[in-house]
Protein backbone atom coordinates (compact mmCIF):
# COMPACT_ATOMS: atom_id res chain seq x y z
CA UNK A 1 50.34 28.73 82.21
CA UNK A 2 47.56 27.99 79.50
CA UNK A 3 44.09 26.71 81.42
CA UNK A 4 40.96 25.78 80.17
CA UNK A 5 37.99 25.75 82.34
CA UNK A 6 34.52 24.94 82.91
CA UNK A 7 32.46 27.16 84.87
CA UNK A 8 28.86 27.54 86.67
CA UNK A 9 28.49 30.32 88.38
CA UNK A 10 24.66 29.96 90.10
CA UNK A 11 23.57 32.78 92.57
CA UNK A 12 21.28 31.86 95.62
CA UNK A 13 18.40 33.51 97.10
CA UNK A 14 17.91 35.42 93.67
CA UNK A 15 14.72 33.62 92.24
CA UNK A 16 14.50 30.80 89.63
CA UNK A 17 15.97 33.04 86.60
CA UNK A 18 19.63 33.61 86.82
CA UNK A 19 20.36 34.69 83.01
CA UNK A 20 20.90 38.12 83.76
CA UNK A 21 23.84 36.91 86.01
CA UNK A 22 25.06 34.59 83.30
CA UNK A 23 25.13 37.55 81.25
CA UNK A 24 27.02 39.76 83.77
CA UNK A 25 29.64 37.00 84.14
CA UNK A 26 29.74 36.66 80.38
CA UNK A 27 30.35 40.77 79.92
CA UNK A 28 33.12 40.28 83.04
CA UNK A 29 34.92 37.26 80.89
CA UNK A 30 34.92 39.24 77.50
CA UNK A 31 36.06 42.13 79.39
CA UNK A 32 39.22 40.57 80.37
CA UNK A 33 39.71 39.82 76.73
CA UNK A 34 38.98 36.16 77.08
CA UNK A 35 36.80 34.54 74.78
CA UNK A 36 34.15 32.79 76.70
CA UNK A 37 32.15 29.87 74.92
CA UNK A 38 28.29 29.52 76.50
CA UNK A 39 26.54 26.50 76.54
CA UNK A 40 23.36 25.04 78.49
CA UNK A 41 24.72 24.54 81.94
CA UNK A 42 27.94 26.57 81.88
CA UNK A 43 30.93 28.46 80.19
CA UNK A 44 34.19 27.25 78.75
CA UNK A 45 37.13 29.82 78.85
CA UNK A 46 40.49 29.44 77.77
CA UNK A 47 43.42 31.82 78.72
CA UNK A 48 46.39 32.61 80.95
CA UNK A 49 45.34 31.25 84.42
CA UNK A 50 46.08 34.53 85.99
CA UNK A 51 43.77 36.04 83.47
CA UNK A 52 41.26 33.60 83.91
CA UNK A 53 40.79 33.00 87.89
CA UNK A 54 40.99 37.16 88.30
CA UNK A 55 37.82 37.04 85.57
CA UNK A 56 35.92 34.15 87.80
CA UNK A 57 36.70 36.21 91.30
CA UNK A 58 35.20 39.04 89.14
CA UNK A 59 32.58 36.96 88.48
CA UNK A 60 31.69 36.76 92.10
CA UNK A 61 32.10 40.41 92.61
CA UNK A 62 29.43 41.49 89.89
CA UNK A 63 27.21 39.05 91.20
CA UNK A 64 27.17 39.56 94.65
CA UNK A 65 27.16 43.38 93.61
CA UNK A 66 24.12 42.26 91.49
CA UNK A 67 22.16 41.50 95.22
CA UNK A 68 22.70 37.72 95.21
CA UNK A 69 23.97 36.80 98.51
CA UNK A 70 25.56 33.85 98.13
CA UNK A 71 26.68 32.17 94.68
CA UNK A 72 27.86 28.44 94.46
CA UNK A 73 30.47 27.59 92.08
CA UNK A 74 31.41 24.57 89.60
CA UNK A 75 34.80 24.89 88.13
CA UNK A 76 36.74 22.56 86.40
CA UNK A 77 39.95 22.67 85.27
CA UNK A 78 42.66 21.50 82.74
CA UNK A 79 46.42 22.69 81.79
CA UNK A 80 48.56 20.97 79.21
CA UNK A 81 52.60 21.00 79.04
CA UNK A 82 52.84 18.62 76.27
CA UNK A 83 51.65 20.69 73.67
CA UNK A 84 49.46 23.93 73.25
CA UNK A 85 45.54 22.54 72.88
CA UNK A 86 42.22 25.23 72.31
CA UNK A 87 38.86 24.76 73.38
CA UNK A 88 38.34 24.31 69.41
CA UNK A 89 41.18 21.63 68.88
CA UNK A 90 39.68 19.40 71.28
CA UNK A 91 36.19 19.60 69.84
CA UNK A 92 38.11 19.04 66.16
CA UNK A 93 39.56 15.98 67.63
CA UNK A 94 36.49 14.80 68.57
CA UNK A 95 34.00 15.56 65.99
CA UNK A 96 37.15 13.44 63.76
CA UNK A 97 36.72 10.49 65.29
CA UNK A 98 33.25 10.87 65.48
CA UNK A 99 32.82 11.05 61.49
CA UNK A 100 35.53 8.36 61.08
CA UNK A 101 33.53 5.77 63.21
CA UNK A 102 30.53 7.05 61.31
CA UNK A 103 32.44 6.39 57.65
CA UNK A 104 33.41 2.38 58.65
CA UNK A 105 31.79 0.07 57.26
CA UNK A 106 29.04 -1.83 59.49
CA UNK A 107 28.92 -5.63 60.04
């Protein structure tokens, strides 16, 4: 099954910086040949869920084998059956309607 997902990874007891973790947990998703897309408070990844969930625990792994003991997770997630959907086609879809409102005429 196809899942896209929405994840925080934030160690604890590491200090107020926690890039170099994001980073780690970025290298861990490309290394499982996903294609992880960064932004301010997160990642989006889309792939096979087995893919994906063995990347997160790997996550965790690194992390913890970074010297943070204790990490607190934020993961959402969403599967389609309907029809195959990327991370990309539902920004498309978006950013559409978003230039079609802007194109109508205002009263």
């Amino acid at each position: 099954m196809k899942v896209i997902v929405d994840l925080c990874v934030v160690p604890i007891g590491v200090g107020v910086s926690v890039s170099k973790y994001v980073a780690a947990c970025e290298t861990v998703l490309k290394g499982a040949g996903l294609k992880p897309m960064l932004h301010a408070y997160g990642t989006n990844v889309e792939g096979d869920w087995d893919v994906v969930f063995d990347a997160v625990k790997r996550c965790h792994e690194v992390v913890h084998e970074m010297g943070a003991p204790r990490i607190s997770t934020t993961l959402r997630v969403g599967t389609r059956t309907d029809r195959d959907q990327t991370m990309a086609d539902k920004i498309r879809s978006v950013e559409e309607k978003v230039e079609a409102e802007a194109r109508r005429p205002k009263i």
